[in-house]
C-alpha atoms as a PDB file:
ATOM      1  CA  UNK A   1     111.097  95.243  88.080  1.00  0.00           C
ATOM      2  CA  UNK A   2     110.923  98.131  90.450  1.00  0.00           C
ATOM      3  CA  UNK A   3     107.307  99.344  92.143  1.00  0.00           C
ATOM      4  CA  UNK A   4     106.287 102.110  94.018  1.00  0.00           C
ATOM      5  CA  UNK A   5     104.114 101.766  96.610  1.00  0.00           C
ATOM      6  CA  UNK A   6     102.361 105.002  98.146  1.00  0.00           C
ATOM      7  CA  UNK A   7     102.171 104.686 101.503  1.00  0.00           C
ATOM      8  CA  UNK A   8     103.241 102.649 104.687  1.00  0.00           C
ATOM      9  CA  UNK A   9     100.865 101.892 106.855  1.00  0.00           C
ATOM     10  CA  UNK A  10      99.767  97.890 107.402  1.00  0.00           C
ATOM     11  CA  UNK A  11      98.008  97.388 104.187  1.00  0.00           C
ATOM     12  CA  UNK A  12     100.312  98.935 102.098  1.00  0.00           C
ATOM     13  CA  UNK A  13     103.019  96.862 104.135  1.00  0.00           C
ATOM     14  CA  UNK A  14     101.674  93.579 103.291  1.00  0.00           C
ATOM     15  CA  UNK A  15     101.368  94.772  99.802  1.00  0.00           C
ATOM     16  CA  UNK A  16     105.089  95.534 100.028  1.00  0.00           C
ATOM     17  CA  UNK A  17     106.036  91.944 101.427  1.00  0.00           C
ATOM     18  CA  UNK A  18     103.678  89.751  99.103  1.00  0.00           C
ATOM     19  CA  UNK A  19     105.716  91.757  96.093  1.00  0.00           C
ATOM     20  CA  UNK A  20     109.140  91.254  97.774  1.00  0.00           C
ATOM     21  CA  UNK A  21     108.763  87.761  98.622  1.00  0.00           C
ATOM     22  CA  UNK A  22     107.581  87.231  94.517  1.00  0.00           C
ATOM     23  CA  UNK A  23     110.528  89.082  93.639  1.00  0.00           C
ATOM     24  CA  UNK A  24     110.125  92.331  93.008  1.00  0.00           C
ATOM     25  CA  UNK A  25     112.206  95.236  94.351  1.00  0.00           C
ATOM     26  CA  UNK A  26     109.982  97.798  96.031  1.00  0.00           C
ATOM     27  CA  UNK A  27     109.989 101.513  97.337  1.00  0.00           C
ATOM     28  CA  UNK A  28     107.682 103.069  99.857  1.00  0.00           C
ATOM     29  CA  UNK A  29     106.791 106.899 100.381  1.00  0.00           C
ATOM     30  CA  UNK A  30     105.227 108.441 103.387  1.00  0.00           C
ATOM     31  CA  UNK A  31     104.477 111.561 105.428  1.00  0.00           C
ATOM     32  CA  UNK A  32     106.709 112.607 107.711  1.00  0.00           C
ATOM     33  CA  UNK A  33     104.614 111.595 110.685  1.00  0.00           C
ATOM     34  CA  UNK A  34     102.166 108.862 110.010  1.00  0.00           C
ATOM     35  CA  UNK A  35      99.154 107.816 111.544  1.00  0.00           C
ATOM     36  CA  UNK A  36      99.061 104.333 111.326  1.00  0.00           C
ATOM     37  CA  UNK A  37      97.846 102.325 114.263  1.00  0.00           C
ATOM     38  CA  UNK A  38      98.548  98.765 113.115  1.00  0.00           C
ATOM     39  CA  UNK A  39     102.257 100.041 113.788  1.00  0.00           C
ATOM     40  CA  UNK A  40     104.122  96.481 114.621  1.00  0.00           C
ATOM     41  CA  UNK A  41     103.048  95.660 111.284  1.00  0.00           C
ATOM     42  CA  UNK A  42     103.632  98.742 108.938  1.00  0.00           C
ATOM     43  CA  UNK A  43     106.901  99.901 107.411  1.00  0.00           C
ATOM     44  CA  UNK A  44     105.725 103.650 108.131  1.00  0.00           C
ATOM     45  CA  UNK A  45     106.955 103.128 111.930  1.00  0.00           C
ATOM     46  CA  UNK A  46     110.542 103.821 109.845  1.00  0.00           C
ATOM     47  CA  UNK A  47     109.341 107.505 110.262  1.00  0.00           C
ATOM     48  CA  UNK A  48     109.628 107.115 114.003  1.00  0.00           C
ATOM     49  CA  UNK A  49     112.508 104.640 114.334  1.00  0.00           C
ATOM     50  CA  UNK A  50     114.643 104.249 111.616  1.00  0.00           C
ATOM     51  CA  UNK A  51     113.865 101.057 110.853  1.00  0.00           C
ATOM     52  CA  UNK A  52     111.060  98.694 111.092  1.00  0.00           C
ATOM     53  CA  UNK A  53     110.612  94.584 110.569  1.00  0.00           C
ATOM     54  CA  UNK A  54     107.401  93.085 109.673  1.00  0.00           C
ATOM     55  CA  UNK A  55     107.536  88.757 109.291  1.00  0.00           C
ATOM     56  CA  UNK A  56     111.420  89.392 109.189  1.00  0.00           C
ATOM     57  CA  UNK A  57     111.749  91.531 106.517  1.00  0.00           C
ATOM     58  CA  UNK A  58     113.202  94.954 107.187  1.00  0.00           C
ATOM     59  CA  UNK A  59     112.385  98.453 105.641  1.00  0.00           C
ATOM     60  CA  UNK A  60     114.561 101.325 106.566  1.00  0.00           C
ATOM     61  CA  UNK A  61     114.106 104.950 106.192  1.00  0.00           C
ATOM     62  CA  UNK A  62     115.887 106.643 103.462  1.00  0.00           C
ATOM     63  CA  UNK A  63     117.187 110.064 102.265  1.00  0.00           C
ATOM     64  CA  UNK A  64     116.931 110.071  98.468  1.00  0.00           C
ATOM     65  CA  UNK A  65     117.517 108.362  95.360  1.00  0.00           C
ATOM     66  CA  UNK A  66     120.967 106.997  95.984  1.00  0.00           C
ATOM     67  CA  UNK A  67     120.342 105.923  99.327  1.00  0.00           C
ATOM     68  CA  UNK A  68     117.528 104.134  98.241  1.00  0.00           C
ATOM     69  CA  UNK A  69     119.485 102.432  95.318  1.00  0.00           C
ATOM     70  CA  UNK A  70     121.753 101.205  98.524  1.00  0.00           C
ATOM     71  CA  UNK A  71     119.382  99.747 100.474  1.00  0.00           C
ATOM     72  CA  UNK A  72     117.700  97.973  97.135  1.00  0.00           C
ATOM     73  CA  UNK A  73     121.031  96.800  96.874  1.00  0.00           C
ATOM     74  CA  UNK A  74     121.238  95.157 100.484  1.00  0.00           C
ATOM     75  CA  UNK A  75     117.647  93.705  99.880  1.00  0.00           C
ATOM     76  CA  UNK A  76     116.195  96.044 102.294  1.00  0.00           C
ATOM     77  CA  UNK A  77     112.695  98.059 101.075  1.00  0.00           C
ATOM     78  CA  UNK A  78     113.760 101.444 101.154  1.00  0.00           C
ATOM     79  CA  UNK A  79     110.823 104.158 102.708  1.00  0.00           C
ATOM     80  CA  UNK A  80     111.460 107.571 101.790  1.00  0.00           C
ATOM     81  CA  UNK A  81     109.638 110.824 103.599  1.00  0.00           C
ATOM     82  CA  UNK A  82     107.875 111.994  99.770  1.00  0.00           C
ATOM     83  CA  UNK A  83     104.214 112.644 100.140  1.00  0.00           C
ATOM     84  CA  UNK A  84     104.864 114.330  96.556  1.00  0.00           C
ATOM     85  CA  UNK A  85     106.057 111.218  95.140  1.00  0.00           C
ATOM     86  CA  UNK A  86     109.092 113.207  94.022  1.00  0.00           C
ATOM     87  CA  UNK A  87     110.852 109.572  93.491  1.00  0.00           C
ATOM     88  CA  UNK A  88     108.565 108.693  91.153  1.00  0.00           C
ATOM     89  CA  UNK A  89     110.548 110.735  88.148  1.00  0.00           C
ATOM     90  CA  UNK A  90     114.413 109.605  89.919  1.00  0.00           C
ATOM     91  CA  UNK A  91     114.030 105.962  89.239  1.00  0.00           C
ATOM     92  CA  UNK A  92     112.742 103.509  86.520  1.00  0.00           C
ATOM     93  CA  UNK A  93     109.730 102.594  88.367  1.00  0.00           C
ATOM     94  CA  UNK A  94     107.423 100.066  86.234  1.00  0.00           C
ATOM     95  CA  UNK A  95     104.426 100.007  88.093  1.00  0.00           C
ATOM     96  CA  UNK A  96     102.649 102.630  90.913  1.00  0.00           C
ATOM     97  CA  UNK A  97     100.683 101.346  93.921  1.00  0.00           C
ATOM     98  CA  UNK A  98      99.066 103.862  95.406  1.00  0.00           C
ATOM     99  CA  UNK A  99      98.154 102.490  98.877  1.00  0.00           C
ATOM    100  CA  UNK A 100      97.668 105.934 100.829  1.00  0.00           C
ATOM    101  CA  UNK A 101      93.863 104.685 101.180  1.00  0.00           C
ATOM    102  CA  UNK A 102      92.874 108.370 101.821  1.00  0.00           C
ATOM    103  CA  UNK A 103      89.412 107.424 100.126  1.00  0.00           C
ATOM    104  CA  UNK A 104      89.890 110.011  97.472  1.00  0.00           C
ATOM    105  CA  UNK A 105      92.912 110.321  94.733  1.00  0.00           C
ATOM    106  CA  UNK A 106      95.831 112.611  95.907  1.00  0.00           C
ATOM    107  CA  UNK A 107      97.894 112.896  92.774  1.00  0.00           C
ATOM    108  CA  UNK A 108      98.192 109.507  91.334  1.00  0.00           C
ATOM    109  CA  UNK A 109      97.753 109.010  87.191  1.00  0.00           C
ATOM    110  CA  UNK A 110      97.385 106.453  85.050  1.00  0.00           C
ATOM    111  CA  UNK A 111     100.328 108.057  83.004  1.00  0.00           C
ATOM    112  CA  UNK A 112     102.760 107.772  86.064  1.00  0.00           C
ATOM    113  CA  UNK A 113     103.971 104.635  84.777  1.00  0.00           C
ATOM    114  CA  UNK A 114     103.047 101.684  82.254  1.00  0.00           C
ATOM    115  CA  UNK A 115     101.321  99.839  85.298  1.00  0.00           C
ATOM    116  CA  UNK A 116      99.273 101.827  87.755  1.00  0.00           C
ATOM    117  CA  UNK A 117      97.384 100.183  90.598  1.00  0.00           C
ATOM    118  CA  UNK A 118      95.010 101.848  93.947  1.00  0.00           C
ATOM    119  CA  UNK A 119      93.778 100.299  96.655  1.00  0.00           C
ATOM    120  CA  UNK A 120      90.099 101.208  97.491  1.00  0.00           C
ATOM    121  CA  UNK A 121      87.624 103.542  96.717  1.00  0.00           C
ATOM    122  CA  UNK A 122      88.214 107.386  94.882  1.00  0.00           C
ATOM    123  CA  UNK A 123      89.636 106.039  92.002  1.00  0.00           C
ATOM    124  CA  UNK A 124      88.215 104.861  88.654  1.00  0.00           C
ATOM    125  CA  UNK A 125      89.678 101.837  86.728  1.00  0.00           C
ATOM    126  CA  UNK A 126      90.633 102.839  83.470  1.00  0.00           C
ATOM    127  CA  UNK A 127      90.604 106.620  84.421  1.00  0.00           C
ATOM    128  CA  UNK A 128      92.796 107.369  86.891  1.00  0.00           C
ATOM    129  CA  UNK A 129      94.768 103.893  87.270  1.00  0.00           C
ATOM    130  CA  UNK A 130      94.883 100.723  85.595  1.00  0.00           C
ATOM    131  CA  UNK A 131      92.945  98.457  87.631  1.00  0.00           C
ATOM    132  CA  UNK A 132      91.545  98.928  91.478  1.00  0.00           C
ATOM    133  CA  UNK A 133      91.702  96.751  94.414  1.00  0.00           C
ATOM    134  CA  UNK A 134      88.638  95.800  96.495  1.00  0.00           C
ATOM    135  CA  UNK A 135      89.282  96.848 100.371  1.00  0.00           C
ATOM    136  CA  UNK A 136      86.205  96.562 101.199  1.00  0.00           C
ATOM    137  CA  UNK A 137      85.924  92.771 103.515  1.00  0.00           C
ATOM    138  CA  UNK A 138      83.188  90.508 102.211  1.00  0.00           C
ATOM    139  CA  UNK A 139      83.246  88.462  99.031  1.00  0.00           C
ATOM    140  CA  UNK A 140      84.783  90.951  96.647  1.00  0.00           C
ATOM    141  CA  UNK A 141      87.522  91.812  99.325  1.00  0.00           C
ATOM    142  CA  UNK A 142      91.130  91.819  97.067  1.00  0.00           C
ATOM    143  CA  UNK A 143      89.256  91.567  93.726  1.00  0.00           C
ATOM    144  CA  UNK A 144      90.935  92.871  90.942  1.00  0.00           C
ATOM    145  CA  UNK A 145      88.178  95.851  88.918  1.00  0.00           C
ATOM    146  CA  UNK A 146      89.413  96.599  85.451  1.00  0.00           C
ATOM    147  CA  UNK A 147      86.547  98.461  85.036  1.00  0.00           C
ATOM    148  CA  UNK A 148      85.367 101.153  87.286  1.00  0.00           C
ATOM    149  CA  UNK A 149      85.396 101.656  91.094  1.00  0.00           C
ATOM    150  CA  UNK A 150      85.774  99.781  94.935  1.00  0.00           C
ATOM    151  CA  UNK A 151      82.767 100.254  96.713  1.00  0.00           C
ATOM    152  CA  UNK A 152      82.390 103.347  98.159  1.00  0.00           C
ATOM    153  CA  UNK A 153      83.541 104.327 101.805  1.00  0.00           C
ATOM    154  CA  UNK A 154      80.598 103.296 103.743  1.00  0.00           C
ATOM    155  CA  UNK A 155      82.440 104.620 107.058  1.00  0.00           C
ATOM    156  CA  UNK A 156      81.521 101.450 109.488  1.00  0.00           C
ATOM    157  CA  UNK A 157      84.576  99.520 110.043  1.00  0.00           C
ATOM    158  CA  UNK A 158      84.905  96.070 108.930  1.00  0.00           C
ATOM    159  CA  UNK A 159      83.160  93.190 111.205  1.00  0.00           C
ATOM    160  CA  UNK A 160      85.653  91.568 112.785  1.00  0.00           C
ATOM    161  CA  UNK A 161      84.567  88.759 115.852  1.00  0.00           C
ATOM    162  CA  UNK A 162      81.238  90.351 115.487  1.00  0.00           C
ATOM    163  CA  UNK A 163      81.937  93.768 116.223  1.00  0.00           C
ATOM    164  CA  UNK A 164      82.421  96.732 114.090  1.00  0.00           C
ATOM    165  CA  UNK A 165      82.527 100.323 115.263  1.00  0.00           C
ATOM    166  CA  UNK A 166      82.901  99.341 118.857  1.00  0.00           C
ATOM    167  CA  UNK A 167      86.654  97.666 117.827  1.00  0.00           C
ATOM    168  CA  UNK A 168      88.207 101.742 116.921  1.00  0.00           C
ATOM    169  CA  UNK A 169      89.660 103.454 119.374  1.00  0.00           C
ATOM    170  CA  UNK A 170      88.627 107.609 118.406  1.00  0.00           C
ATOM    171  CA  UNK A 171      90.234 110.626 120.140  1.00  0.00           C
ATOM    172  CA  UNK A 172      87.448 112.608 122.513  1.00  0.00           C
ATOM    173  CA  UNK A 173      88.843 115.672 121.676  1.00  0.00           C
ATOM    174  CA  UNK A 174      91.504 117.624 119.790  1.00  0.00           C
ATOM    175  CA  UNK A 175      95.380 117.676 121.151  1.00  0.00           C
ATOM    176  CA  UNK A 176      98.409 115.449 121.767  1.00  0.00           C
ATOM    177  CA  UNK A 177      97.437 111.486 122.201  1.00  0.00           C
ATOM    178  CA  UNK A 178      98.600 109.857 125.370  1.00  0.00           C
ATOM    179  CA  UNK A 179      98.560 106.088 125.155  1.00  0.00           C
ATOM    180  CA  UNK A 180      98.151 104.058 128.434  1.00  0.00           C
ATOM    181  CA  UNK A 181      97.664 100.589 126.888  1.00  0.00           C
ATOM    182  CA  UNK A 182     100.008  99.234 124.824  1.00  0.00           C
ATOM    183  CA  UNK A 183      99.717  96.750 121.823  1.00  0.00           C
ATOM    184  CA  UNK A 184      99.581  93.364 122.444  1.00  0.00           C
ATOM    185  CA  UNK A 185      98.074  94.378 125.934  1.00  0.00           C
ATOM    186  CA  UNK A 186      94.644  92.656 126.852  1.00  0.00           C
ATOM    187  CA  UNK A 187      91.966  94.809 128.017  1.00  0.00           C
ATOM    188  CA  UNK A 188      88.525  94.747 129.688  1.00  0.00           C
ATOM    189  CA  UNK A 189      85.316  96.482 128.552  1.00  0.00           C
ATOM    190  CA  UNK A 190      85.348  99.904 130.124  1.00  0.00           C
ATOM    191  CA  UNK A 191      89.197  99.989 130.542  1.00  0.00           C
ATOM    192  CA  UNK A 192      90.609 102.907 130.019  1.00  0.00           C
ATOM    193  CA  UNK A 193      93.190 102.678 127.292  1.00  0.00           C
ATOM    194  CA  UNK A 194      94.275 106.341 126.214  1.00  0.00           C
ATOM    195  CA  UNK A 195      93.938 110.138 126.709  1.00  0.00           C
ATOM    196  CA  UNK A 196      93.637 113.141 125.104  1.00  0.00           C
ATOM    197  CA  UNK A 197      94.192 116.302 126.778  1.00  0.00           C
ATOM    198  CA  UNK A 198      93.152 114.975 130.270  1.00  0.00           C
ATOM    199  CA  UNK A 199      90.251 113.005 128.662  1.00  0.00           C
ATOM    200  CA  UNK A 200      89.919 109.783 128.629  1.00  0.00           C
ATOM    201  CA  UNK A 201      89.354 106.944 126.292  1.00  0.00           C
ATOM    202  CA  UNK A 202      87.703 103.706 127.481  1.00  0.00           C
ATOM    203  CA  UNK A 203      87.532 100.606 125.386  1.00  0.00           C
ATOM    204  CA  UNK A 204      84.214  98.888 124.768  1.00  0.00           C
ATOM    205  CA  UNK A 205      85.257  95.615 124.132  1.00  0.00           C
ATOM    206  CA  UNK A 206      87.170  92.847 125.361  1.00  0.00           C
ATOM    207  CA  UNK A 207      90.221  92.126 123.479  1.00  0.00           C
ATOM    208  CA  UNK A 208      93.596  92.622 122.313  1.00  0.00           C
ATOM    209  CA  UNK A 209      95.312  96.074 121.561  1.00  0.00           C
ATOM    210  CA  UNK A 210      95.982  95.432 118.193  1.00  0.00           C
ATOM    211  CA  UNK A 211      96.926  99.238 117.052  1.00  0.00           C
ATOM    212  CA  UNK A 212      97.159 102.732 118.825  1.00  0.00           C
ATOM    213  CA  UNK A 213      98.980 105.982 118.118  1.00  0.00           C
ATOM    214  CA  UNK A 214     102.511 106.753 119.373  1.00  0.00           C
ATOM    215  CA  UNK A 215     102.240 109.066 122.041  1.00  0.00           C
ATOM    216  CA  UNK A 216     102.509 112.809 121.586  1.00  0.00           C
ATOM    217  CA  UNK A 217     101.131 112.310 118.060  1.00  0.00           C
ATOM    218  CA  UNK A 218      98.540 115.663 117.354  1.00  0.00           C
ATOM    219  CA  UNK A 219      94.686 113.901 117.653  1.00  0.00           C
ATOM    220  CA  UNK A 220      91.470 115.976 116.226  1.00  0.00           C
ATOM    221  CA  UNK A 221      88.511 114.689 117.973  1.00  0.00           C
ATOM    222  CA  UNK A 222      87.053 111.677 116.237  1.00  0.00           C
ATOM    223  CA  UNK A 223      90.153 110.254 114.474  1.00  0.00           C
ATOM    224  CA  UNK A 224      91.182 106.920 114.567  1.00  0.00           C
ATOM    225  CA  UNK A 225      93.473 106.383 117.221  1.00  0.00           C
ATOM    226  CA  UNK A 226      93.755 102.178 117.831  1.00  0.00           C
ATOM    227  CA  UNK A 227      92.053  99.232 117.133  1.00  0.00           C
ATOM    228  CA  UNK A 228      90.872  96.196 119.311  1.00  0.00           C
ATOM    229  CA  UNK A 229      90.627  93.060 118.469  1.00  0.00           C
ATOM    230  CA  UNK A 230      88.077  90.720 120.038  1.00  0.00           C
ATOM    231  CA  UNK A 231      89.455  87.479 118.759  1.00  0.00           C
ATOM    232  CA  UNK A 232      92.512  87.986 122.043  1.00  0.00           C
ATOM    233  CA  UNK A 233      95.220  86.678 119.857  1.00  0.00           C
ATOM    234  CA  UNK A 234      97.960  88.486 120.653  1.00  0.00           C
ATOM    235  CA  UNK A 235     100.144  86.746 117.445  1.00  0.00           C
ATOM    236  CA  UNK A 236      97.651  89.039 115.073  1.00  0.00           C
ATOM    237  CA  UNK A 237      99.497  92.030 115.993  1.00  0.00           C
ATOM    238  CA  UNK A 238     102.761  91.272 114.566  1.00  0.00           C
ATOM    239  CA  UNK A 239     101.627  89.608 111.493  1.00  0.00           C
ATOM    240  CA  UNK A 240     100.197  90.844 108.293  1.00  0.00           C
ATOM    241  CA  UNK A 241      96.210  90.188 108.556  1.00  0.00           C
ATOM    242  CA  UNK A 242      94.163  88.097 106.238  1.00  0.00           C
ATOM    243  CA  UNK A 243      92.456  91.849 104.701  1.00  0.00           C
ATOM    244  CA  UNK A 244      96.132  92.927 104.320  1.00  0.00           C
ATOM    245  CA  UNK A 245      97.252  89.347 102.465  1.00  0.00           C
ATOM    246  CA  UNK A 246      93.917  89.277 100.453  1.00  0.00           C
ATOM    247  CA  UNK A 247      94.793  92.765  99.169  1.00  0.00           C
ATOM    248  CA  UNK A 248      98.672  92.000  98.128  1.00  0.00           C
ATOM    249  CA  UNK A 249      97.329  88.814  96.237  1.00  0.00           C
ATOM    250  CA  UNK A 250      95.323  91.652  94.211  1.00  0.00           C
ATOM    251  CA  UNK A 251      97.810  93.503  93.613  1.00  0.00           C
ATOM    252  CA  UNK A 252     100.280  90.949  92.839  1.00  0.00           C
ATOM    253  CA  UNK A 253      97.668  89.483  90.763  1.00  0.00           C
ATOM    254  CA  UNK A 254      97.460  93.033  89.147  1.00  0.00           C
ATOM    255  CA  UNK A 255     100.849  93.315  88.106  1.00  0.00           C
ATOM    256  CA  UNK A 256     101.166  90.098  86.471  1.00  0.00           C
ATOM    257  CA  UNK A 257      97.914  90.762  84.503  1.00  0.00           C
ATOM    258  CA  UNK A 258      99.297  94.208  83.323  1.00  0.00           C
ATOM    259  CA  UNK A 259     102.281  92.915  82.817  1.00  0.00           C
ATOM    260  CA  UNK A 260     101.995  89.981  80.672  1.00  0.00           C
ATOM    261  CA  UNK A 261      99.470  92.599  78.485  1.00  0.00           C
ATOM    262  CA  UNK A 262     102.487  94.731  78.022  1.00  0.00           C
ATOM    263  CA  UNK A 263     104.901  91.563  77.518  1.00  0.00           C
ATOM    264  CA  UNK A 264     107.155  92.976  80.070  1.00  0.00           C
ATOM    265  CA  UNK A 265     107.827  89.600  80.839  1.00  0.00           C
ATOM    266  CA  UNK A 266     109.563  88.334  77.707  1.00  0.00           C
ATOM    267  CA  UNK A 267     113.086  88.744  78.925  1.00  0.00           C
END
């Protein structure tokens, strides 16, 4: 059974693995330069290198339909640069995953194949996909909705260690980002850990860098730029994160429940 996941970035990834390691052969999409932060754990860093290895399996960039037939072939989850989702009509996809979490719907249907799943809020179970995954953390966090929507954006980042807002790292102004911590780096309240155009960014908490921008990437002021994590364990940046496992296990719990309503499992 072949899916389609929408995206790369680190919850789309370990939506990606949890299907792979059950068996099922999966393609990615992405933009040609992604904005992930989480990058030592998301397959779009094969937009940047190549190649990328999260909990040691490897996704590789690739050119096409027959190139990523090849890699499918190797056992390696091909990621193609297709923000159209022009792959979607070149191979016999049976389910959709559309893991962009942009907040709102950027093309996906419920007719693009006989399964269709979304991660988050700005889409509408039963309308505009199949069934919805909760993103939201808290008690519903990787529940499977049949029947109408996630919880809408609230725009406060998730508690994590106690701390919210204070954990992103957001570009003072508009321009190219310059890193100057690195992630897996510890770092002090008031340490400055980036720039933008000369200005710079200062942590608020102490923790561990657990995402930031590649540097050079364009920055508009505001935008997420890295994340800190207050819990200092450095092993949580190269591993897929409980919100990133709790989401896979509702989409892997998604397909099976489609599935076995469509008897695609008879064979």
């Amino acid at each position: 059974m072949l899916i389609l996941v929408k995206g790369a970035g680190d919850l789309a990834t370990g939506t990606a693995i949890r299907l792979y390691r059950a068996g099922f052969q999966v393609v990615m999409t992405e933009v040609a330069q992604p904005t992930a932060v989480r990058r030592t754990v998301a397959f779009s860093q094969c937009m940047y290198d190549g190649s990328a290895t999260v909990e040691d399996i490897t996704a590789r960039q690739a050119e096409g339909r027959l190139q990523a037939k090849s890699l499918l072939e190797q056992g390696v989850i091909p990621v193609l640069c297709d923000p159209q989702g022009e792959i979607l009509s070149q191979l016999p996809f049976m389910a959709v995953v559309d893991a962009i979490l942009a907040k709102k719907n950027l093309g996906t249907s419920i007719s693009d194949a006989p399964i269709v799943l979304a991660l988050g809020p700005g889409f509408t179970a039963g309308v505009d996909c199949h069934g919805v995954i909760e993103t939201m953390r808290g008690h519903d966090l990787g529940r499977l909705i049949l029947e109408g929507t996630a919880i809408p954006n609230t725009g406060v980042p998730g508690d994590v260690g106690g701390y919210t807002k204070e954990r992103i790292i957001r570009a003072p102004a508009d321009g190219p980002f310059e890193p100057l911590a690195v992630i897996g780096q510890q770092v002090g309240a008031g340490d400055v850990v980036a720039r933008v155009n000369g200005i710079p960014v200062a942590a608020q908490l102490t923790g561990i860098v657990r995402g930031m921008l590649p540097a050079g990437i364009p920055v508009t002021a505001g935008m997420k730029a890295g994340d800190i994590d207050p819990r200092c364990q450095s092993h949580h940046c190269f591993t897929v994160s409980d919100k990133s496992r709790a989401i896979a296990g509702g989409v892997l719990e998604g397909i099976l429940y489609f599935g076995r309503r469509l008897n695609l499992w008879n064979d």
